[in-house]
Each structure stands twice: as structure tokens, then as C-alpha cells.
N, C-alpha and C. Protein backbone atom coordinates (compact mmCIF):
# COMPACT_ATOMS: atom_id res chain seq x y z
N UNK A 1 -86.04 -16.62 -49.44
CA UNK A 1 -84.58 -16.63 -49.26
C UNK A 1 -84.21 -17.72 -48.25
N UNK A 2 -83.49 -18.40 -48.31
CA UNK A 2 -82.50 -19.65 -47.76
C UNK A 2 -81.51 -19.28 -46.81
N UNK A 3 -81.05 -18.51 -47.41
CA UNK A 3 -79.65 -18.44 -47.16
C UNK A 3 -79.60 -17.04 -46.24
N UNK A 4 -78.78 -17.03 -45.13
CA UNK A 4 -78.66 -16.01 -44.05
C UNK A 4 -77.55 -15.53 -43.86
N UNK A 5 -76.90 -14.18 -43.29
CA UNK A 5 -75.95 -14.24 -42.75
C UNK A 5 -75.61 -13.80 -41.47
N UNK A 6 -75.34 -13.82 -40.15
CA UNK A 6 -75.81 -13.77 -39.16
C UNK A 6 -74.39 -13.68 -38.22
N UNK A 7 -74.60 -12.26 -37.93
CA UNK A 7 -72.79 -11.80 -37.05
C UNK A 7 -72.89 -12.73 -35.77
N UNK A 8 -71.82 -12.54 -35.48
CA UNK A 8 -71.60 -13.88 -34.45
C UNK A 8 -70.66 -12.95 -33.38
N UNK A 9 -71.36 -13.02 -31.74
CA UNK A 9 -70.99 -11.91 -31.09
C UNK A 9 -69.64 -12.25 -30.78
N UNK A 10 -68.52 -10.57 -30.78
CA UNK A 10 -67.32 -10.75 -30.25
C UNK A 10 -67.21 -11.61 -28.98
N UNK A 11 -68.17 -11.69 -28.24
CA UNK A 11 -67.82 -12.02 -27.06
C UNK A 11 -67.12 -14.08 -27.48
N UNK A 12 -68.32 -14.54 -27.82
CA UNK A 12 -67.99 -15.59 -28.54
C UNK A 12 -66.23 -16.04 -29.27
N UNK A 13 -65.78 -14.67 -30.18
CA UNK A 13 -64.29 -14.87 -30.58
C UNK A 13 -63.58 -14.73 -29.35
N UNK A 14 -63.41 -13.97 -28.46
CA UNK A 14 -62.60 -13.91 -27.20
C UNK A 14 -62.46 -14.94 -26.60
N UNK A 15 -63.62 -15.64 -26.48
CA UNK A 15 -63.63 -17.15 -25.86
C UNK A 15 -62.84 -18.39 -26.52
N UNK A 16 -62.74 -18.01 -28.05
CA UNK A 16 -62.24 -19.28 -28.69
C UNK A 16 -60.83 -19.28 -28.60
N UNK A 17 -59.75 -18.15 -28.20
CA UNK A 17 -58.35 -17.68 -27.82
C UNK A 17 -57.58 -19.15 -28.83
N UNK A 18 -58.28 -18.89 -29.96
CA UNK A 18 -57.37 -19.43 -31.36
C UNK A 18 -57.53 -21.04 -31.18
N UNK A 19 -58.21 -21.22 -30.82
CA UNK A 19 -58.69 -22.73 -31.31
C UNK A 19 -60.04 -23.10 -31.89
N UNK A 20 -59.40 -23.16 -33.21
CA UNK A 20 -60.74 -22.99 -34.58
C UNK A 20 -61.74 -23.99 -34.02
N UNK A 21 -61.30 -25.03 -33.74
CA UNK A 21 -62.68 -26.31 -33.08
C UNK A 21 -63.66 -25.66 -32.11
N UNK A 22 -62.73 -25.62 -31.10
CA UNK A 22 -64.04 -24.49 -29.84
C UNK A 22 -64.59 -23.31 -30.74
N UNK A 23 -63.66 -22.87 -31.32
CA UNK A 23 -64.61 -22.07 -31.60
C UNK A 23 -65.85 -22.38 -32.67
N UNK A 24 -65.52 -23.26 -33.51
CA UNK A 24 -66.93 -23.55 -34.33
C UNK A 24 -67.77 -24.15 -33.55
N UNK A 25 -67.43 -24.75 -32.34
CA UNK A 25 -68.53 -25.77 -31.68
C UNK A 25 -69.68 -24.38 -31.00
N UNK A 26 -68.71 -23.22 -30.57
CA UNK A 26 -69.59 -22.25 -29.68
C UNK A 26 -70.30 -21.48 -30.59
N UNK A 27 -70.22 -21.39 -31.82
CA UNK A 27 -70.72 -20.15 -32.99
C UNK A 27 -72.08 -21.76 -33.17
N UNK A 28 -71.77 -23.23 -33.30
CA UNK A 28 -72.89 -24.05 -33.46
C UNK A 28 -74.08 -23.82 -32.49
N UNK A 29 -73.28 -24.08 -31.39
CA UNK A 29 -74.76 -23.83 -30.20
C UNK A 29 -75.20 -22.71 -30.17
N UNK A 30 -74.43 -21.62 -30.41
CA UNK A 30 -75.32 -19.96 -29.79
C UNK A 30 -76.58 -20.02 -31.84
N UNK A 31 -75.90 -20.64 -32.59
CA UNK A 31 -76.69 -20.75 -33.65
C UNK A 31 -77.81 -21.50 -33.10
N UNK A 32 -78.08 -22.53 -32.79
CA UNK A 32 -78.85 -23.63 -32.40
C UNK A 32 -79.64 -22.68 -31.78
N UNK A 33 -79.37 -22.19 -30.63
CA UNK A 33 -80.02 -21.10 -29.80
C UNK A 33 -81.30 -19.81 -30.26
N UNK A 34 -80.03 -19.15 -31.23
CA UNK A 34 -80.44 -17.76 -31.50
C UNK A 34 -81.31 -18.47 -33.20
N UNK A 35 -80.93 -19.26 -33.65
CA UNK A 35 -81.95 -19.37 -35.11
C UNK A 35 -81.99 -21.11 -35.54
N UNK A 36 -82.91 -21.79 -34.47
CA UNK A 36 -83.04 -23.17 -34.49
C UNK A 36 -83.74 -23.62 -35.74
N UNK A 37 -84.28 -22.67 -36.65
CA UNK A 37 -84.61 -23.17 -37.93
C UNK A 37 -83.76 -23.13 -38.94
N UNK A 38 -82.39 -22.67 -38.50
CA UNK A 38 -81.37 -22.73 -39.88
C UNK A 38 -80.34 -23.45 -39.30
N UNK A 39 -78.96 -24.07 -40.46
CA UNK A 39 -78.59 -24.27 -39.99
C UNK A 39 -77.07 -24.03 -40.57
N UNK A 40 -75.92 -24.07 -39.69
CA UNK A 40 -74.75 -23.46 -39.88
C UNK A 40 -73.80 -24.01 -41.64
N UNK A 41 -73.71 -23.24 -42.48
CA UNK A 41 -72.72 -23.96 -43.75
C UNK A 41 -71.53 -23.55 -43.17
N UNK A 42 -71.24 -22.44 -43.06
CA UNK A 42 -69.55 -22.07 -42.66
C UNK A 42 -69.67 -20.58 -42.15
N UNK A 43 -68.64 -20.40 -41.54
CA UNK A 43 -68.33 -19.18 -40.72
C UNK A 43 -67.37 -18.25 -42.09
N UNK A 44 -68.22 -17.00 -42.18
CA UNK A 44 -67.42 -16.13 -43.06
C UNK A 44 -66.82 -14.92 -41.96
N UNK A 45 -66.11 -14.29 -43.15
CA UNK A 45 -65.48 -12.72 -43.13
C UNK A 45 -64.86 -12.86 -41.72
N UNK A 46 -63.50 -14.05 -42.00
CA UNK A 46 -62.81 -13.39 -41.04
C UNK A 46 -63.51 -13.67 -39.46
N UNK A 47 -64.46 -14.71 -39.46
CA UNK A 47 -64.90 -14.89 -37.41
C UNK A 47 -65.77 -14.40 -37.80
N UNK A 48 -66.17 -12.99 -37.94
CA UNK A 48 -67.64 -12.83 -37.30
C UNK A 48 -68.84 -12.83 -38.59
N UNK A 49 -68.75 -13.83 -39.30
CA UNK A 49 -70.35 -13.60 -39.66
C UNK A 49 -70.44 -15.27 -39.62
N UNK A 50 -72.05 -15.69 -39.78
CA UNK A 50 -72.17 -17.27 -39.79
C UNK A 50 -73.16 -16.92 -41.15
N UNK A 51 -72.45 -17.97 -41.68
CA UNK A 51 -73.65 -18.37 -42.98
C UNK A 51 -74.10 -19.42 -42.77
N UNK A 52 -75.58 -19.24 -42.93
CA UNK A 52 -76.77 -20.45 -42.55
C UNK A 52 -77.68 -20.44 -43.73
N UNK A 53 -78.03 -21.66 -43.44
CA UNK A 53 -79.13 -21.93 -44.37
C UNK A 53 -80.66 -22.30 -43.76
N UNK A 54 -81.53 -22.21 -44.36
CA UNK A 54 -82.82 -22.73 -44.01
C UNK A 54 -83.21 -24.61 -44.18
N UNK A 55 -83.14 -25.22 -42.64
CA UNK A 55 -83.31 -26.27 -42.65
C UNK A 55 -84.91 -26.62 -43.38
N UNK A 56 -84.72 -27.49 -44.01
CA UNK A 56 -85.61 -28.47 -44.84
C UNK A 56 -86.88 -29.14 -43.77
């Protein structure tokens, strides 16, 4: 399987206080962080889930 989906902590949405940029930049790094072998396609359901894929 490739493909992941991976909740993305509230604490993280509180921080982004509605600015979609910060907030994708902070859901990138805590990704980078928490699963450095995948990597981010798009943020689902509404903020909290991240869909990733398995880097090549």
C-alpha cells in the first residue's frame, strides 16, 4: 500500500487561526517529522486528515 492517511493533531489547526498557507506549511513539517518516508498529496476531511503517499 502507497497511499496513507494520517490525522493531523488539533493542536496544529488552532495554530493555523484560518490561514490555509501556515497552515499547510505546519501539517508539511510535523509530516516531514512524524513519516519522513511519505510524502504529503493533500490535506482531507475538512483539516484533520493528511493524505500521503509513499516516496519513491
Amino acid at each position: 500500500m502507497r497511499d496513507l492517511k494520517e490525522p493531523i493533531p488539533h493542536f496544529y489547526i488552532t495554530l493555523a487561526n484560518e490561514d490555509g498557507h501556515l497552515f499547510k506549511r505546519y501539517v508539511i513539517g510535523y509530516m516531514e517529522r512524524t513519516r519522513p518516508d511519505y510524502e504529503l498529496i493533500r490535506i482531507i476531511d475538512q483539516g484533520k486528515l493528511a493524505l500521503l503517499t509513499k516516496k519513491e
